[in-house]
Protein backbone atom coordinates (compact mmCIF):
# COMPACT_ATOMS: atom_id res chain seq x y z
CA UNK A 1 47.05 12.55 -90.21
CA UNK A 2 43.91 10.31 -90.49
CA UNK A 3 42.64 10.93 -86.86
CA UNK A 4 42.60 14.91 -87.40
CA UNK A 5 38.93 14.84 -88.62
CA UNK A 6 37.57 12.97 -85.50
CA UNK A 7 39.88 14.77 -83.32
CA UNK A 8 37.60 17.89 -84.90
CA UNK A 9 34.05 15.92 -84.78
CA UNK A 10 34.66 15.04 -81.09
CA UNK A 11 36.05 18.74 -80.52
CA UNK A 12 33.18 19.66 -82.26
CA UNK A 13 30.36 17.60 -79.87
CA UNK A 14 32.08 18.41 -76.83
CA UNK A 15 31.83 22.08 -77.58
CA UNK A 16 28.06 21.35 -78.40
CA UNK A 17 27.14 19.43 -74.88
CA UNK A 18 29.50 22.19 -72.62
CA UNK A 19 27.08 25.20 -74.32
CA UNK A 20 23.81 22.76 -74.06
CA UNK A 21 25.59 22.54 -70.30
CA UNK A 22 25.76 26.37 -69.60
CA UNK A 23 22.35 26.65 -70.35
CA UNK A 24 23.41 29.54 -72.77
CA UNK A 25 20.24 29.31 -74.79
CA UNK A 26 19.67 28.81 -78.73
CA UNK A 27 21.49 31.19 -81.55
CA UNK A 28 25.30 31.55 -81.83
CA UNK A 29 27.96 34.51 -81.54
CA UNK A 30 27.54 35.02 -85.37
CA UNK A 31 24.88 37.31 -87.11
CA UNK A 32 26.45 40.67 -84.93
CA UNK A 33 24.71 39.07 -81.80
CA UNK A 34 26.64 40.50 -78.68
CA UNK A 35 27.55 37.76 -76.51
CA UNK A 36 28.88 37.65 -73.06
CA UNK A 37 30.06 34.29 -72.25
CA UNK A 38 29.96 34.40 -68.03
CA UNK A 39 31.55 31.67 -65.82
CA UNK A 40 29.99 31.68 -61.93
CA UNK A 41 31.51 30.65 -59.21
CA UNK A 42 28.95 28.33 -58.44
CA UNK A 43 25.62 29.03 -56.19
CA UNK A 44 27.31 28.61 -52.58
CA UNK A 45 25.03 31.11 -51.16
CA UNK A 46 22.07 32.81 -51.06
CA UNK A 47 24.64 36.10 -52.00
CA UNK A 48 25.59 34.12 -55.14
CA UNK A 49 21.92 33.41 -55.93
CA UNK A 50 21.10 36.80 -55.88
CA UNK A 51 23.93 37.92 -57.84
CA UNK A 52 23.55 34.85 -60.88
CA UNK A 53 19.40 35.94 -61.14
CA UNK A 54 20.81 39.87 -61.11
CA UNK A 55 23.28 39.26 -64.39
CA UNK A 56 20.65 36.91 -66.28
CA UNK A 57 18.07 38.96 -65.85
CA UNK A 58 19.96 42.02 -66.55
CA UNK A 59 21.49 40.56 -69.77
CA UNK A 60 18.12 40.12 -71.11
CA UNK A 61 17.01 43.10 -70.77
CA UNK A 62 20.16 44.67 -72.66
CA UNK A 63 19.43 42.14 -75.25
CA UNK A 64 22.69 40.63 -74.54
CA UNK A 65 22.99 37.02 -75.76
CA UNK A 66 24.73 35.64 -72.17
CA UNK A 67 26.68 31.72 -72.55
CA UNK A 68 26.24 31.12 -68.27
CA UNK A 69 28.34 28.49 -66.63
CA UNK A 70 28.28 27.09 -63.13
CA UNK A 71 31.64 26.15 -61.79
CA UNK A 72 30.87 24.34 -58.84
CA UNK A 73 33.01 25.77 -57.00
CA UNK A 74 36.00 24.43 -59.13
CA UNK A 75 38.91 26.20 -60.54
CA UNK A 76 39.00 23.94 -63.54
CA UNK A 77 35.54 23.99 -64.25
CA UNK A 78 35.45 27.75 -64.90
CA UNK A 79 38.93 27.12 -66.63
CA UNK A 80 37.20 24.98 -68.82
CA UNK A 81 34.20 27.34 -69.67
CA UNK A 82 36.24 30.36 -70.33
CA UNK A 83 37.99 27.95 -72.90
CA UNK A 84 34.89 27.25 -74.75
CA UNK A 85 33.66 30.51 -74.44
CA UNK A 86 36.72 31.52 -76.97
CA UNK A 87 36.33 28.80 -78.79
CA UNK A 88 32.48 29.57 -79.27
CA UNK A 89 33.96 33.61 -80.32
CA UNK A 90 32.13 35.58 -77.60
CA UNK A 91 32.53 38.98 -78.10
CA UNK A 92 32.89 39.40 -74.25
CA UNK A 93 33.89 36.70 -71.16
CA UNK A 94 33.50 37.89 -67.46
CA UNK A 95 33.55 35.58 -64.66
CA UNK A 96 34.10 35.68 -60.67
CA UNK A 97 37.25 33.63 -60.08
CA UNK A 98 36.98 30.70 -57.50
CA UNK A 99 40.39 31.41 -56.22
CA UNK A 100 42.83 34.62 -56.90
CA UNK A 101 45.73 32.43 -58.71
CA UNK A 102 45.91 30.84 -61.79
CA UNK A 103 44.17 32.57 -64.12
CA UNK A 104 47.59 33.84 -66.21
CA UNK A 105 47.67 31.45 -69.26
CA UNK A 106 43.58 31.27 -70.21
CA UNK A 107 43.59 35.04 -69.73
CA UNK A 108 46.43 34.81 -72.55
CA UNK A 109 43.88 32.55 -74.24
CA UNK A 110 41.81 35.40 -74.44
CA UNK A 111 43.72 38.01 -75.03
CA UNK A 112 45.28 36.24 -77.98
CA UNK A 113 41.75 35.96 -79.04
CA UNK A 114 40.92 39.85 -79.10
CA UNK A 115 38.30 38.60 -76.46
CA UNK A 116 38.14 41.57 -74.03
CA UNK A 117 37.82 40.11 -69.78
CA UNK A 118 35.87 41.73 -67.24
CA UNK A 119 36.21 40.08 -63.35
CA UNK A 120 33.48 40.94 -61.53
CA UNK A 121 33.07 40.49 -57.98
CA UNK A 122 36.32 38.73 -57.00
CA UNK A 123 39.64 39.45 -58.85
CA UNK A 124 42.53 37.83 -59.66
CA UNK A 125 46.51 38.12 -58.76
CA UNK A 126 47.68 38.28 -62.18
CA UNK A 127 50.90 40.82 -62.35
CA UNK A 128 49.95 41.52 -66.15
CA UNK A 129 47.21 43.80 -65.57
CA UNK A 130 46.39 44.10 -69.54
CA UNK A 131 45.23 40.61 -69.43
CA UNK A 132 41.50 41.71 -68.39
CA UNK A 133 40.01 45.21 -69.05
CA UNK A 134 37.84 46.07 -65.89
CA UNK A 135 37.15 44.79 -62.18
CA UNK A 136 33.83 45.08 -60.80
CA UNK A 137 32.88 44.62 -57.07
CA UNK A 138 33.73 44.97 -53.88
CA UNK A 139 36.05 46.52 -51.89
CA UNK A 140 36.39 43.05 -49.54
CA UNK A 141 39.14 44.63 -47.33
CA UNK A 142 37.67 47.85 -46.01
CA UNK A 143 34.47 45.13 -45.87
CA UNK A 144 36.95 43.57 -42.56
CA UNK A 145 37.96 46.68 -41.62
CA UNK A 146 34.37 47.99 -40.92
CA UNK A 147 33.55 44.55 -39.00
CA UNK A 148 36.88 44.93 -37.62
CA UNK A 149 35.67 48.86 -36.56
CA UNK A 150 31.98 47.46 -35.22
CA UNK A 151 34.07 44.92 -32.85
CA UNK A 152 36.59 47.23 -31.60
CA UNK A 153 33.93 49.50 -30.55
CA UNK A 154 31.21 47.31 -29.47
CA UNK A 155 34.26 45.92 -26.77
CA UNK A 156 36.16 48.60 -26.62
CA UNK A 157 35.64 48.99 -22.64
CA UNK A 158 35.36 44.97 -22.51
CA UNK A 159 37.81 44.30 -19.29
CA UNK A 160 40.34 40.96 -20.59
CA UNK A 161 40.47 39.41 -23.35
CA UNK A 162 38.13 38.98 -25.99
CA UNK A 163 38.26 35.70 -27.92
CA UNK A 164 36.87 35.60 -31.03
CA UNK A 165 36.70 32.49 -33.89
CA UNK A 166 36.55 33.62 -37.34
CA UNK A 167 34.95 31.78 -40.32
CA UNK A 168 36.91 32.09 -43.40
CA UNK A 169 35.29 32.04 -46.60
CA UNK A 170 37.17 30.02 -49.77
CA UNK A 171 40.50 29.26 -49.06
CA UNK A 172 42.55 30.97 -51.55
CA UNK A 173 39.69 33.38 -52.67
CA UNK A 174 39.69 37.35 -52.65
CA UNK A 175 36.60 38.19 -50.33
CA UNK A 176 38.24 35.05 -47.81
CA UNK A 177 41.98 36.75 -48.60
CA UNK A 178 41.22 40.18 -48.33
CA UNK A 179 38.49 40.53 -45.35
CA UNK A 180 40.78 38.68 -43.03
CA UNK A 181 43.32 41.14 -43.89
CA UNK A 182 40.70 44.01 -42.98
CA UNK A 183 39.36 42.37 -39.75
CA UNK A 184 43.01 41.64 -38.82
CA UNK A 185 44.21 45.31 -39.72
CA UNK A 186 41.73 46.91 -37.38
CA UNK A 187 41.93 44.84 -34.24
CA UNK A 188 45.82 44.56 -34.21
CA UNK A 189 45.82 47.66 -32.52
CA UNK A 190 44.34 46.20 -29.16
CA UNK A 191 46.23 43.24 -27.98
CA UNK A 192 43.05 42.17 -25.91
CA UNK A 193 41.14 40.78 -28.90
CA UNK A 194 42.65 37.44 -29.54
CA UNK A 195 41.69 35.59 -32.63
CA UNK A 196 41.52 31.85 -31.02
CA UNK A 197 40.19 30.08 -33.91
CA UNK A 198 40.10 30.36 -37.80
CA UNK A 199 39.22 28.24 -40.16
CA UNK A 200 37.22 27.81 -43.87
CA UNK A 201 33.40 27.63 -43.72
CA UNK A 202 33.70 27.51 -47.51
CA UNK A 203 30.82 30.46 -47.40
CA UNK A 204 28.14 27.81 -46.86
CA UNK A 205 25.22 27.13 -44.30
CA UNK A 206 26.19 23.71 -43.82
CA UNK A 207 29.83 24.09 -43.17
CA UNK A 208 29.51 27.10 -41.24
CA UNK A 209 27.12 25.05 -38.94
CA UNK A 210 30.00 21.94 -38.97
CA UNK A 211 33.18 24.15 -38.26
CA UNK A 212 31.11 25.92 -35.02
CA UNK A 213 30.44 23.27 -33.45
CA UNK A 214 34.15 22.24 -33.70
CA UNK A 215 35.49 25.63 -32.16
CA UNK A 216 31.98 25.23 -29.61
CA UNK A 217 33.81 22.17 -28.59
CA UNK A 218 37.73 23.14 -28.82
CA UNK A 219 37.64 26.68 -27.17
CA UNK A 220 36.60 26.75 -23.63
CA UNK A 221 35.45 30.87 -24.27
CA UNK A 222 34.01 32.42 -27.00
CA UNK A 223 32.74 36.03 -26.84
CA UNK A 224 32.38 37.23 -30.65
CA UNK A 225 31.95 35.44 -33.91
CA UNK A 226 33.17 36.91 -37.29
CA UNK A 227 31.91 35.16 -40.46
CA UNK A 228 33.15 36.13 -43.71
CA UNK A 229 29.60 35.84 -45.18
CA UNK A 230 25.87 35.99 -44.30
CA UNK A 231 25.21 31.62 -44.72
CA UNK A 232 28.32 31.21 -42.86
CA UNK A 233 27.09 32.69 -39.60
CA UNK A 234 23.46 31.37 -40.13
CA UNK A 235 24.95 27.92 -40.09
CA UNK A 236 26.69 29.17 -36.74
CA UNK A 237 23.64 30.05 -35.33
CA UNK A 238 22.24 26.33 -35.50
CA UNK A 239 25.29 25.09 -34.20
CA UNK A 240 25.27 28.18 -30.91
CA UNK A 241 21.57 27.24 -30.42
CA UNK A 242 22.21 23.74 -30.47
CA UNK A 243 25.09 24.08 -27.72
CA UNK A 244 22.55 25.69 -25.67
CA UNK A 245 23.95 29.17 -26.21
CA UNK A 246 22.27 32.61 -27.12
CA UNK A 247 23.48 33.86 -30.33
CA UNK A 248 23.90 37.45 -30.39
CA UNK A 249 24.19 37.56 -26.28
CA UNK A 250 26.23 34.79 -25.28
CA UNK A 251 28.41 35.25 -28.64
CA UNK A 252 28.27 38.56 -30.19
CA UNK A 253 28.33 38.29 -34.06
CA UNK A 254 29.44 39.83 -36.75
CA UNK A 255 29.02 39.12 -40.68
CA UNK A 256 29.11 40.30 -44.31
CA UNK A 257 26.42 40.16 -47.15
CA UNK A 258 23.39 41.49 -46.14
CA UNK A 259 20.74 38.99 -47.42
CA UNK A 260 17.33 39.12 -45.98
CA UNK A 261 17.95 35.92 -43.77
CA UNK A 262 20.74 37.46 -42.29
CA UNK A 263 19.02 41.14 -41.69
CA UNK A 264 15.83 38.59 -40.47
CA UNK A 265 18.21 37.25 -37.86
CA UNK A 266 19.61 40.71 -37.48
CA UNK A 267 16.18 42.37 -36.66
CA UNK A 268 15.49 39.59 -34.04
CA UNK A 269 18.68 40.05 -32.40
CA UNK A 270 20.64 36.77 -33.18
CA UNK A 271 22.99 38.66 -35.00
CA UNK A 272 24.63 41.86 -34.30
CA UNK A 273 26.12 43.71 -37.07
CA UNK A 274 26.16 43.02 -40.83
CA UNK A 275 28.39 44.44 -43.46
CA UNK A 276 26.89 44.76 -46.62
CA UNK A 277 28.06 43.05 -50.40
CA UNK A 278 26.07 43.94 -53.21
CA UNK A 279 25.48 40.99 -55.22
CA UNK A 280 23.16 43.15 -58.08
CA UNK A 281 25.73 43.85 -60.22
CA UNK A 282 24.10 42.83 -63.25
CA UNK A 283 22.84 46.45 -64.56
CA UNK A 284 26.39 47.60 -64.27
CA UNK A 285 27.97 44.70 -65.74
CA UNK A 286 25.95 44.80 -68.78
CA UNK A 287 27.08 48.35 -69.15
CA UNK A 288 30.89 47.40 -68.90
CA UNK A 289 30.19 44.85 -71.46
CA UNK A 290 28.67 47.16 -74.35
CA UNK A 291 32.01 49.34 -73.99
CA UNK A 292 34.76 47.13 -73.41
CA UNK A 293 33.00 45.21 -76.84
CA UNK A 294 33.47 48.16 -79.04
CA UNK A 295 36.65 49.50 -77.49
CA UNK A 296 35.74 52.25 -75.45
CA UNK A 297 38.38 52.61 -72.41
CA UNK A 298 36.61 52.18 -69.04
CA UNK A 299 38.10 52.77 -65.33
CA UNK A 300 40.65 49.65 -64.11
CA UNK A 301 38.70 49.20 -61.27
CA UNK A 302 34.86 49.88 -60.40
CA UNK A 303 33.52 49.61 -56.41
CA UNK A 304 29.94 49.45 -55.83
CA UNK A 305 28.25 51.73 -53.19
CA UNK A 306 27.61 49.66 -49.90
CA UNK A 307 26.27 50.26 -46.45
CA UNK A 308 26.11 48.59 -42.58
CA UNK A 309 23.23 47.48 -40.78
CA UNK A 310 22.31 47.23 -37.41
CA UNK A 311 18.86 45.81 -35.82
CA UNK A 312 17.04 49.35 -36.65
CA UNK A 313 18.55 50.03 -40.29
CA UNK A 314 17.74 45.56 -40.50
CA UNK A 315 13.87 46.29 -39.79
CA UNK A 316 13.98 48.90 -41.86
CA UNK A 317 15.36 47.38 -44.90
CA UNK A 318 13.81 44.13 -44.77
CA UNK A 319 10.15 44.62 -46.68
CA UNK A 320 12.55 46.18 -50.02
CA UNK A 321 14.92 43.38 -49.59
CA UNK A 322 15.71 41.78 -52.75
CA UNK A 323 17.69 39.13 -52.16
């Protein structure tokens, strides 16, 4: 019974140094203050950049008080943050899950807590669908199935096969899950295009660079890249340079984002079709947040508007590009 006052105090400090951590600025959830407590993925990617500078920004000027946490990449970290985000009595707690399982008892947490849940970006697999209010994002499926459609017809009169290596994003992550279903879904229908190497690039420069250079080494033919992101397939491009290849001639390649290094290496050619992601979802989310906070109903899911590019729409785009 004696130890229950420092089990509070430490409680009580740890809870201090995690918000000091977040970077979620001074004041508290009390006074009426509306308070979105948001756990990031991490910043993997120039995407994820964009898309962390889109909600901060966008929270400010909605005079929302935002708690922001940077997972790291790491299921437990945002586990962790969500945690203290209840614990702190947010009015609101959105995050983009690392990976698509897992989420079932925190979300409970919350729930318990009256704390209303908005996933934004990625979602989760959780069968109980009242355990968050709203997704926001991406359809990442028909995101495959257009690089899927851009392959299929850029070789559709291609005589043999047509090997391609794939870079996966996150293992065990929606966009990775669910735009290798896409890609898949599309070029299943032609038995020529052969898949001859997948693997995780983790949706970074650096390990998209590493895990070409392995498939540059292990497959003796390699017509057409897919990379589940933009910093994926710019890593690729070091590694298909460095192997004394062309990118974009020798292997065709396709990816999805759409940030301005990847329309920049669009535009000159090394690249040859990008699907886009919109990472601004800030404005939107900040909406979401005001009406989920006061009860209003809002729609189970919510897509945002995308595009394609090729090198013309690239050049064109480029000089407005945000991110």
């Amino acid at each position: 019974m004696a130890r229950k006052p420092w089990t509070a105090i430490v409680a009580g400090v740890a809870g201090l140094l995690l918000l000091s951590a977040c970077g979620g600025g001074g004041g508290t959830s009390g006074g009426g203050a509306l308070t979105l407590g948001f756990a990031q993925v991490g910043a993997e990617s120039g995407w994820r950049t964009a898309n962390t500078k889109s909600i901060q920004e966008s929270a400010k000027a909605a005079g929302i008080e935002l708690k922001f946490s940077d997972a790291q990449q790491k299921q437990e970290n945002q586990i962790a943050a969500i945690r203290s985000y209840i614990q702190q009595k947010v009015k609101v707690i959105a995050f983009s899950p690392v990976v698509e399982s897992g989420w079932d008892t925190v979300l409970k947490e919350a729930k318990t807590a009256n704390i209303p849940v908005i996933l934004t970006d990625r979602a989760v697999d959780s069968a109980d669908k009242s355990l968050y209010k709203t997704f926001l994002g991406s359809d990442f499926v028909a995101e495959g199935k257009k690089a899927g459609e851009w392959l299929a017809k850029e070789f559709g009169s291609a005589a043999g096969d047509v090997s391609i290596v794939e870079l996966q994003g996150t293992t065990g992550s929606a966009p990775a899950n669910d735009r290798k279903k896409g890609f898949a879904d599309v070029i299943a229908s032609n038995p020529k295009f052969k898949v001859v190497a997948s693997q995780t690039g983790e949706f970074t420069r650096a390990k998209g660079k590493e895990v070409m250079e392995a498939f540059l080494k292990s497959q003796p033919k390699i017509d057409v890249l897919y990379a589940h992101n933009d910093d994926m397939a710019l890593g690729a491009i070091e590694a298909i340079e460095a192997a004394g290849k062309v990118p974009g001639k020798d292997i065709k390649i396709v990816s999805v984002d759409g940030v301005r290094d990847a329309l920049q290496a669009l535009a000159d050619g090394k690249i040859n079709h990008v699907v886009e992601c919109n990472p601004l979802l800030g404005p939107q989310l900040m909406d979401l947040v005001k009406k989920v906070a006061t009860g209003e109903q809002v729609p189970p899911r919510i897509e945002t508007t995308e595009t394609e590019f090729d090198q013309a729409a690239a050049k064109a785009a480029l000089p407005q590009r945000q991110y």
